[in-house]
N, C-alpha and C. Protein backbone atom coordinates (compact mmCIF):
# COMPACT_ATOMS: atom_id res chain seq x y z
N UNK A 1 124.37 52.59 102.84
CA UNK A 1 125.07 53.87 102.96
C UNK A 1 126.55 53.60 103.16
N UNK A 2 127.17 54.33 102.53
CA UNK A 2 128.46 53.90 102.80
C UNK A 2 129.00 55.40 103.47
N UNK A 3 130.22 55.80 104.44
CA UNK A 3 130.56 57.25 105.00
C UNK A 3 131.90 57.06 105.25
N UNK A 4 132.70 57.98 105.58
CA UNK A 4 133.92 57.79 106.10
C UNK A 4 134.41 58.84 106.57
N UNK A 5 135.36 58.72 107.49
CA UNK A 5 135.54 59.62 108.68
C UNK A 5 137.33 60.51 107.95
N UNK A 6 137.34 61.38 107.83
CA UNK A 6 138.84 62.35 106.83
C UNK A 6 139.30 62.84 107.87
N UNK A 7 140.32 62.44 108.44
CA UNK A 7 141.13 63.43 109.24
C UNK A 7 141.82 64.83 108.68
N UNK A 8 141.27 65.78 109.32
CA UNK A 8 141.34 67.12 108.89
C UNK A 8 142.90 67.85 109.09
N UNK A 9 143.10 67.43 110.32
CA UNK A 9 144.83 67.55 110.79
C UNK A 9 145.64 66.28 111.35
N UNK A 10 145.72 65.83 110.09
CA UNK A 10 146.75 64.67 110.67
C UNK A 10 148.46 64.88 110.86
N UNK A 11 148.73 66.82 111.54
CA UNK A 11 149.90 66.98 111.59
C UNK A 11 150.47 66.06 113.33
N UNK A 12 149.45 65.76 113.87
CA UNK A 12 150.12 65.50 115.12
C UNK A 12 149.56 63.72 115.08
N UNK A 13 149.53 63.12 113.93
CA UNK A 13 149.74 61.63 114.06
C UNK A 13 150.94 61.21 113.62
N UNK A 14 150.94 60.00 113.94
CA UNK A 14 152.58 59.77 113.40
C UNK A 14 152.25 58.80 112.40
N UNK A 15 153.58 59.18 111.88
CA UNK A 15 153.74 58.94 109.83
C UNK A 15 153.17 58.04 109.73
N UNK A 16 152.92 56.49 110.06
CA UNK A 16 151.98 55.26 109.29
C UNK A 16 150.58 55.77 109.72
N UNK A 17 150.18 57.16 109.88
CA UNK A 17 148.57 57.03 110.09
C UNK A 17 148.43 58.53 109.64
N UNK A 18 149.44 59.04 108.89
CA UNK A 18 148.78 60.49 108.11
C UNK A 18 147.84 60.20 107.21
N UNK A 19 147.26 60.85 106.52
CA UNK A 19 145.95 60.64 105.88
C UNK A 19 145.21 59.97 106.28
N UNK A 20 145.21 59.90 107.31
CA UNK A 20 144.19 58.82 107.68
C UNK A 20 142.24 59.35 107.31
N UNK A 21 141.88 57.62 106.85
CA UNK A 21 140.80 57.72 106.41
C UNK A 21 139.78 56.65 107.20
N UNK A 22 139.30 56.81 107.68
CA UNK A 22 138.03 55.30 108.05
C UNK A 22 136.92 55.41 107.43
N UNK A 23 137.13 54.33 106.71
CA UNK A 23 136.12 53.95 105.91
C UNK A 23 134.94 53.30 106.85
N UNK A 24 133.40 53.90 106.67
CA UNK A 24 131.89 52.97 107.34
C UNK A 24 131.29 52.62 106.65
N UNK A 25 130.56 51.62 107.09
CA UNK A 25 130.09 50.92 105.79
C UNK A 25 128.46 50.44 106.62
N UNK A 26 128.46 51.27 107.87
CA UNK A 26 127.00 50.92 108.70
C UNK A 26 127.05 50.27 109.58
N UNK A 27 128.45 49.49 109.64
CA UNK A 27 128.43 48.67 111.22
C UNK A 27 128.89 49.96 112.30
N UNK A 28 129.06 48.96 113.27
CA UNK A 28 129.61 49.86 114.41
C UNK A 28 131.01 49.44 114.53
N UNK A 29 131.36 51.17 114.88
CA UNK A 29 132.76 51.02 115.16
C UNK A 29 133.40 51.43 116.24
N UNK A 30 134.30 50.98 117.06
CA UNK A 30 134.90 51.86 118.17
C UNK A 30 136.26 52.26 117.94
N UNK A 31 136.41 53.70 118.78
CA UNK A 31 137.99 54.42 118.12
C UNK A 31 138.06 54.69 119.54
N UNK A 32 139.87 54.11 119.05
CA UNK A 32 140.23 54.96 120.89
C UNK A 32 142.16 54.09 120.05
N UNK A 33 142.79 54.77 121.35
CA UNK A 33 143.95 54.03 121.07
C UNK A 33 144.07 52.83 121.26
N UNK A 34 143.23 51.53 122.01
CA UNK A 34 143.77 50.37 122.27
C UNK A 34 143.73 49.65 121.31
N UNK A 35 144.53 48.25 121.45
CA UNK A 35 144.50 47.45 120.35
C UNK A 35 142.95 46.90 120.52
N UNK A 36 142.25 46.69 121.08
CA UNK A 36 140.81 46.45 121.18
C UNK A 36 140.05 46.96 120.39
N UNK A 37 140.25 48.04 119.94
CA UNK A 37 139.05 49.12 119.40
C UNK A 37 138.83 48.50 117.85
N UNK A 38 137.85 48.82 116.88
CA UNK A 38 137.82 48.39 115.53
C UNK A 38 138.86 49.44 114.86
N UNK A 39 139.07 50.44 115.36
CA UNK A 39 139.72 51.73 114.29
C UNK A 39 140.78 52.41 115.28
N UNK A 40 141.92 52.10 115.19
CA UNK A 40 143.15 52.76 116.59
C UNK A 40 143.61 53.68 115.62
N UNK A 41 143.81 54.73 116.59
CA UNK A 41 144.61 55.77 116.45
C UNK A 41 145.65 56.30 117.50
N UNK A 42 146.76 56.61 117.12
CA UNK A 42 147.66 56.41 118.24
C UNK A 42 148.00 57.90 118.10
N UNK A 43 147.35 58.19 119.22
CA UNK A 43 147.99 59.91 119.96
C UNK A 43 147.66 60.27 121.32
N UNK A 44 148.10 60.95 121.70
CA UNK A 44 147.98 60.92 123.14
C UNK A 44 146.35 61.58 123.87
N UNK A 45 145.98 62.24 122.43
CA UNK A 45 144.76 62.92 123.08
C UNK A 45 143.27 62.13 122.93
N UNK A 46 143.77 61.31 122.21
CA UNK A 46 142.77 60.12 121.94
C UNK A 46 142.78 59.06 123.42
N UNK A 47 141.36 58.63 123.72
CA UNK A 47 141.44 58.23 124.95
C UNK A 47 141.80 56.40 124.45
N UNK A 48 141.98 54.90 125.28
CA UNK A 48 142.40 53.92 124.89
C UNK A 48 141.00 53.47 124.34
N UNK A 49 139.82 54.29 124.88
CA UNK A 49 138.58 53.56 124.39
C UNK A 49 137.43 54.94 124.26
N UNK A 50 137.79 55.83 123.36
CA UNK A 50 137.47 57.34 122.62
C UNK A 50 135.93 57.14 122.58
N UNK A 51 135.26 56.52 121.51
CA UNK A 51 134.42 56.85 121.01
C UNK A 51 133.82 55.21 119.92
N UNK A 52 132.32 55.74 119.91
CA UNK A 52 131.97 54.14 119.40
C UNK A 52 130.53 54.97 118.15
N UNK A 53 130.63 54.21 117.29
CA UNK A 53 129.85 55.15 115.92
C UNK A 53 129.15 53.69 115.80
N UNK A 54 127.90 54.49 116.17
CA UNK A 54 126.82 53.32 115.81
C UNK A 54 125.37 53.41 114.63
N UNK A 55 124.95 52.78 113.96
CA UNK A 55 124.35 52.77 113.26
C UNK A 55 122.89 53.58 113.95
N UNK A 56 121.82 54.12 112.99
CA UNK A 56 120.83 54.43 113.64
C UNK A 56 119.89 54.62 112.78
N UNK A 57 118.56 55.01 112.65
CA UNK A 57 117.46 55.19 111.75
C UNK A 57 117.96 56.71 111.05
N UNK A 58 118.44 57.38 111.66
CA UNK A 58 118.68 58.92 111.06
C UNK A 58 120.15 58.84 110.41
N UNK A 59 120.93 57.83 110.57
CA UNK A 59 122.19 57.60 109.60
C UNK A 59 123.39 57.01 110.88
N UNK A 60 123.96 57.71 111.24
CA UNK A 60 125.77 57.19 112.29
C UNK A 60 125.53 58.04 112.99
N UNK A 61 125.62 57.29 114.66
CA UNK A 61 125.64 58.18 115.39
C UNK A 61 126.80 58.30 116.34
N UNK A 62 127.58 59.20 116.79
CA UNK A 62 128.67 58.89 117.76
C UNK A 62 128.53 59.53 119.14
N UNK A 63 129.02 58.48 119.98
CA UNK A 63 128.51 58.05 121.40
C UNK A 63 129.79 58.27 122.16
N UNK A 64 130.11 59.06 122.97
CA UNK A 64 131.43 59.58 123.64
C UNK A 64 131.29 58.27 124.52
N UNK A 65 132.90 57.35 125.24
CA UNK A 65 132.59 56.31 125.90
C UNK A 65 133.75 57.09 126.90
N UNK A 66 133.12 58.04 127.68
CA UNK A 66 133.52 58.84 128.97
C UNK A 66 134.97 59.15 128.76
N UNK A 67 135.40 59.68 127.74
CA UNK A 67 137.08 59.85 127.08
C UNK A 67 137.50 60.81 127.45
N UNK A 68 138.75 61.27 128.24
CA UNK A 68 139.18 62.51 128.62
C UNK A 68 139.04 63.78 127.80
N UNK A 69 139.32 63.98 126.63
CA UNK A 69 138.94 64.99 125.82
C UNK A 69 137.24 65.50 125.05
N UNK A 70 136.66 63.78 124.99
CA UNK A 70 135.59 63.93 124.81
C UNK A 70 135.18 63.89 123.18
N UNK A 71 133.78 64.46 122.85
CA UNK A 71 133.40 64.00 121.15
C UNK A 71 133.04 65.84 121.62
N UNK A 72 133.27 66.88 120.50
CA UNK A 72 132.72 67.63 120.65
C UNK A 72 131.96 67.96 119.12
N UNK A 73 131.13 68.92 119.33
CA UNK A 73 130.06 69.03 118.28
C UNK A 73 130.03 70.61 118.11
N UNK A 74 130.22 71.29 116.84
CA UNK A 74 129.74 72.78 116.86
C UNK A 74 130.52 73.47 117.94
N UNK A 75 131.82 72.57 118.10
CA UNK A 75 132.55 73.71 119.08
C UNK A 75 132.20 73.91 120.51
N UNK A 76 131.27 72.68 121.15
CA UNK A 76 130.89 72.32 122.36
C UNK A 76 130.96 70.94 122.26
N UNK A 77 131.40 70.57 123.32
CA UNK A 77 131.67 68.78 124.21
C UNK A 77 130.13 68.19 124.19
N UNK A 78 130.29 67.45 123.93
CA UNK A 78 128.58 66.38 124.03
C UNK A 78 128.68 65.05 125.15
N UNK A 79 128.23 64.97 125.74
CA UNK A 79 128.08 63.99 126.75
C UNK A 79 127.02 62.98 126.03
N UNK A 80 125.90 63.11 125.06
CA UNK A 80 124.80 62.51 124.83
C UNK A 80 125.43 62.45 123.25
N UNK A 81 125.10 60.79 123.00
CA UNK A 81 125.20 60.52 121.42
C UNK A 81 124.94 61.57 120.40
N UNK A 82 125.22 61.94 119.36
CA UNK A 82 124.52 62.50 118.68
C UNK A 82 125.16 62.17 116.99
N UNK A 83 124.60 62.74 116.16
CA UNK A 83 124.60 62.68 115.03
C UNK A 83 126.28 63.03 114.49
N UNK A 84 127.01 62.10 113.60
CA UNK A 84 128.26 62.04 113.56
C UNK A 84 128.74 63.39 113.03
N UNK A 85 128.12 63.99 112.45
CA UNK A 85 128.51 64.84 111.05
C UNK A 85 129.35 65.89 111.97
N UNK A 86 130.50 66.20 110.91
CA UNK A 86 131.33 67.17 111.46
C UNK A 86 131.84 67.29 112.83
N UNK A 87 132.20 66.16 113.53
CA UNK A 87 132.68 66.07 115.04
C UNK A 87 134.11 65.91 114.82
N UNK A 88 134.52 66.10 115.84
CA UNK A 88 136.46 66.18 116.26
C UNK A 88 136.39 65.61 117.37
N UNK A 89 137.80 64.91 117.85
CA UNK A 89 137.89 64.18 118.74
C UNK A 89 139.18 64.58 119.62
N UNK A 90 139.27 64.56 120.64
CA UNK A 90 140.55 65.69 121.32
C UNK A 90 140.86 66.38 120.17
N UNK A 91 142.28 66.27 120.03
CA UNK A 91 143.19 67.04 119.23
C UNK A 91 143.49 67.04 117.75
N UNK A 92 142.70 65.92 117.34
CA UNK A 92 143.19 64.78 116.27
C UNK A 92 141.39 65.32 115.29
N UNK A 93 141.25 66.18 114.92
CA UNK A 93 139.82 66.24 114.14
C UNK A 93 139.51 65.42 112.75
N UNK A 94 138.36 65.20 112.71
CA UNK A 94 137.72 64.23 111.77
C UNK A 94 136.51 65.27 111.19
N UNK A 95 136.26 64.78 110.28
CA UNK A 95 134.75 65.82 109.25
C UNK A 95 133.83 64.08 108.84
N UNK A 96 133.19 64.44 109.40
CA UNK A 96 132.34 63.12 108.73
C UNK A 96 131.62 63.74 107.63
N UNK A 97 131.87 62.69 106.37
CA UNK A 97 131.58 62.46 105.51
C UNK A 97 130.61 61.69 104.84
N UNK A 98 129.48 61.48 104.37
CA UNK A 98 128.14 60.58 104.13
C UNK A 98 128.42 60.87 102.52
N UNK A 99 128.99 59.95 101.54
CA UNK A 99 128.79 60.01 100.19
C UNK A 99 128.42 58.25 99.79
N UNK A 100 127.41 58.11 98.95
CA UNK A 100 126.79 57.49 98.30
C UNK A 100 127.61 56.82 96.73
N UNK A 101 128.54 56.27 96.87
CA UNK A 101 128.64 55.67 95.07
C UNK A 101 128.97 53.94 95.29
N UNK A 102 128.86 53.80 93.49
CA UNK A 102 128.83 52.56 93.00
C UNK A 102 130.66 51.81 93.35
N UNK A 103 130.66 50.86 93.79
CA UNK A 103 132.06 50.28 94.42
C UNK A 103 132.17 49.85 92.86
């Protein structure tokens, strides 16, 4: 499976990370601002260690790692992993994406 994460408003990142895209490819990934994380994003509403997208039998799942703003889902905050699709992260929103083609 290949997926990738489209930032929906990248008006409040700064210029080397507009459009931003993360590409998954089934591993796990962690997002937060530190240089530690697999995928940094630098804004203030993003926590240093946000969020971690882990593989699962039902497809990517994302796992809030206790981040001040949080993973929310359907317009409510999730404390419990859940299924990636269509989540936002503080201020900075993402649409998960699951498309299938030939590289």
């Amino acid at each position: 499976m290949i997926a990738r994460l489209t930032c929906l408003d990248d008006s409040r990142l700064p210029d080397d990370q507009k459009g931003l895209i993360i590409e998954l490819d089934g591993s796990e990934v962690s997002i937060g601002r530190g240089v530690d994380n697999t995928q940094v994003i630098q804004h203030s509403s993003i926590s240093r260690r946000h969020a971690l997208i882990v593989p699962d039998d039902a497809g990517l799942l994302i796992r809030d790692l206790k981040s001040t703003n949080g993973v929310w889902l359907n317009g409510e905050r999730t404390d419990e992993p859940c299924s990636a699709m269509a989540t936002p992260w503080g201020l900075v929103h993402f649409s998960f994406v699951s498309r299938l083609w030939k590289k």
